[in-house]
Protein backbone atom coordinates (compact mmCIF):
# COMPACT_ATOMS: atom_id res chain seq x y z
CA UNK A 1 -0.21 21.61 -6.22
CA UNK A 2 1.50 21.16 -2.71
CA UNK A 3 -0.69 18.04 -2.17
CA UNK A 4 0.20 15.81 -5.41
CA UNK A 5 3.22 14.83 -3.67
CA UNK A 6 1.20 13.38 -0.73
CA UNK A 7 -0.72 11.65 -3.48
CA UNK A 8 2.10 9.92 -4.75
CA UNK A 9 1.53 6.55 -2.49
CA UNK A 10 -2.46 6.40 -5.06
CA UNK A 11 -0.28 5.19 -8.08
CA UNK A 12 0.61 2.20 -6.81
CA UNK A 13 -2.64 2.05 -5.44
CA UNK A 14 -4.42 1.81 -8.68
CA UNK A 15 -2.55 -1.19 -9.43
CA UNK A 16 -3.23 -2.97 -6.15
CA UNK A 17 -6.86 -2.68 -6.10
CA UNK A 18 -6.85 -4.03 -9.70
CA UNK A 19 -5.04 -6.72 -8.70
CA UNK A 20 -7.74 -7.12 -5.70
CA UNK A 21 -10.61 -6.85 -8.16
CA UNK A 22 -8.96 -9.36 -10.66
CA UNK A 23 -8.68 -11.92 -8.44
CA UNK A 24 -12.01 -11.62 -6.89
CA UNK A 25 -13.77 -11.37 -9.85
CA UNK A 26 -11.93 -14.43 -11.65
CA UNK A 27 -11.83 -16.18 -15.15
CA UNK A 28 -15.94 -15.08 -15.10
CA UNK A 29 -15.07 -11.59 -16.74
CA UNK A 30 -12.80 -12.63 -19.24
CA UNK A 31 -13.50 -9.46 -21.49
CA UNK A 32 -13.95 -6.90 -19.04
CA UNK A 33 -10.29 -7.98 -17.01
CA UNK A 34 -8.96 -5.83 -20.29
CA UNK A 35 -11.32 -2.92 -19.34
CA UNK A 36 -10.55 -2.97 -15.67
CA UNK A 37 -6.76 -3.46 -16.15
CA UNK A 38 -6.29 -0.71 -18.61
CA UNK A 39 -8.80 1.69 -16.81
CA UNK A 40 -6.63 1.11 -13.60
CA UNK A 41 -3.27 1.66 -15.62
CA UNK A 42 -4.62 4.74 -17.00
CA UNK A 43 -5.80 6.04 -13.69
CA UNK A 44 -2.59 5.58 -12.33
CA UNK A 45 -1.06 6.90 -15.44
CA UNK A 46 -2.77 10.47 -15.07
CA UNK A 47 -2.09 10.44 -11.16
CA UNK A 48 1.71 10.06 -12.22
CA UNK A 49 1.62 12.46 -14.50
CA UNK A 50 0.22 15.36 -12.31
CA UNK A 51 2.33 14.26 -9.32
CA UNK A 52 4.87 15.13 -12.27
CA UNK A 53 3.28 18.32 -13.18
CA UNK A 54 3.24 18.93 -9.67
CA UNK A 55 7.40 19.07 -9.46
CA UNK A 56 7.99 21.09 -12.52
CA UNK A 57 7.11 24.34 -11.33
CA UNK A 58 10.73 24.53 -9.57
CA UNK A 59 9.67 25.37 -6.29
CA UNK A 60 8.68 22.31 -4.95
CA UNK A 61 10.26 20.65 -2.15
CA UNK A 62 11.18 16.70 -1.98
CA UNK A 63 8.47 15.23 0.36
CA UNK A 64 8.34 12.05 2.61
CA UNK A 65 5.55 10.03 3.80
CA UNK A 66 6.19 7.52 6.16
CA UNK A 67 4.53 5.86 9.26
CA UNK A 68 5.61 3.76 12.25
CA UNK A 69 5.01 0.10 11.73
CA UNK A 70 6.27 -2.11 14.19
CA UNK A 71 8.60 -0.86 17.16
CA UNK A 72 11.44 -3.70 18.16
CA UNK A 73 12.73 -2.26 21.53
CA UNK A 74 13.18 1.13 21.08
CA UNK A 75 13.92 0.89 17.67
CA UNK A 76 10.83 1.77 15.37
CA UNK A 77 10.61 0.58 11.67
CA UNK A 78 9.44 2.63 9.73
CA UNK A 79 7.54 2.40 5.76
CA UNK A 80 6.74 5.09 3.79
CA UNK A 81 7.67 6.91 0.51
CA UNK A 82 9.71 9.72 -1.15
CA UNK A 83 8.75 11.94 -3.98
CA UNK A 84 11.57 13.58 -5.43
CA UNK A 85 11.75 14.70 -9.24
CA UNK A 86 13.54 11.47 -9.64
CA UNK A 87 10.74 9.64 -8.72
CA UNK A 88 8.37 11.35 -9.77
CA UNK A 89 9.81 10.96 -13.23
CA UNK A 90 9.98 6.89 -12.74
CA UNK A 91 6.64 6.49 -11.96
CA UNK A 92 5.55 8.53 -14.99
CA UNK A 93 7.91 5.96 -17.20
CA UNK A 94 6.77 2.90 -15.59
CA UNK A 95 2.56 3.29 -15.70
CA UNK A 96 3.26 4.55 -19.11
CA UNK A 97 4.79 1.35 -20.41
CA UNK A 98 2.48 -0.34 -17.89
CA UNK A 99 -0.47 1.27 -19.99
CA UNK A 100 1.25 1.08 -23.24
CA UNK A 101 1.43 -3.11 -22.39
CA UNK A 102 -2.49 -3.23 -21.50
CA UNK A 103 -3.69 -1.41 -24.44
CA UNK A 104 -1.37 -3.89 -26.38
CA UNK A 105 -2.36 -7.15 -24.64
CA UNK A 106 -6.26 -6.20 -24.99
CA UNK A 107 -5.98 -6.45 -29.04
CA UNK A 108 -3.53 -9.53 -28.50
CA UNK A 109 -4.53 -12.12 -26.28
CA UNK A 110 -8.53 -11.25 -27.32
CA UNK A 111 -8.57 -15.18 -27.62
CA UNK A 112 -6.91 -16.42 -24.44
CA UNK A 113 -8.56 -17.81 -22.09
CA UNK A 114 -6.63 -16.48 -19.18
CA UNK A 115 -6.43 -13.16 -19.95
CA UNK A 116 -8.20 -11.82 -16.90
CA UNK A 117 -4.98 -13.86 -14.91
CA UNK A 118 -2.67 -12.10 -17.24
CA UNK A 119 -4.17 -8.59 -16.51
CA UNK A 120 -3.89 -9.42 -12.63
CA UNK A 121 -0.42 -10.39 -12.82
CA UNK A 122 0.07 -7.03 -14.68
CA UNK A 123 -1.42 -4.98 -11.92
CA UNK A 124 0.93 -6.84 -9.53
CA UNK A 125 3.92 -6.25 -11.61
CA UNK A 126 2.94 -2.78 -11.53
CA UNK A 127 2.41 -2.25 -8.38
CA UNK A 128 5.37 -3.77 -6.85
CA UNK A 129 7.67 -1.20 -10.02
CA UNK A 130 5.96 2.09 -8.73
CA UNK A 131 6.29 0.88 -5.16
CA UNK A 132 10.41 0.05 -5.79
CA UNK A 133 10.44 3.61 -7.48
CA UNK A 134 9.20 5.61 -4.48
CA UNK A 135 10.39 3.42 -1.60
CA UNK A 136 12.02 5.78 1.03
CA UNK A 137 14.19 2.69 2.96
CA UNK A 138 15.59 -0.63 2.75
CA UNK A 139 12.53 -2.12 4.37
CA UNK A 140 10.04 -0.94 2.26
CA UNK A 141 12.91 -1.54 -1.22
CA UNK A 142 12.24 -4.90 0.13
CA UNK A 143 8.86 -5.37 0.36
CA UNK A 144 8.27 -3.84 -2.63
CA UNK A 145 11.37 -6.37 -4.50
CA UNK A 146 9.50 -9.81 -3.19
């Protein structure tokens, strides 16, 4: 279980290569964008849940992930992410309502003719949420805000 935590950066993953694969794809899989956006969301749904699972045994310690990006003098910036129970319980909240909104949408907007856009923007919602919810500094809050 020690290495759900380091797992945590995959939810916001999911959404970000649906997002990729939506927009490559285009308006040509109209039908399928509700497959691909609500296999994705449940994906990262599951992954939240046992990085969850992971933190309820009591024991387990907050964990950090982060990497040097750019150095400005001697100054390095650095991105990354934090798992704490905290955050751990966001994510679970936010691909659940995430998931909750692509099951809905599939049924709804059967008829649209932009759904696949719709599903895309969905995956980049979601992965800019989960990203806000583990961000571990102001730079990466940032990123993940714009």
């Amino acid at each position: 279980m020690e290495i759900l935590p380091q797992a945590a950066w995959l939810v916001p993953a999911f959404h970000l290569a649906a997002f990729a694969l939506l927009t490559a794809l285009g308006r040509s899989l109209r039908r399928g964008s509700a497959w691909i956006g609500g296999l994705f969301s449940l994906a990262s749904f599951i992954m939240a849940l046992a990085v969850l699972g992971g933190r309820l045994n009591g024991t387990a310690e907050n964990y950090n992930g982060r990497f040097e990006w750019m150095r400005i003098g001697n100054e390095p910036l650095r991105v990354g992410y934090e798992v704490t129970n905290l955050t751990s319980l966001m994510l679970v909240i936010i691909t659940a309502v995430g998931l909750l909104v692509s099951i809905y949408a599939a049924g709804s907007m059967q008829q649209d003719e932009r759904i696949t856009v719709f599903y895309g923007y969905m995956a980049l919602l979601q992965f800019a949420t989960t990203g806000l919810a583990i961000a571990d500094n102001a730079l990466t809050f940032y990123f993940f805000g714009q």
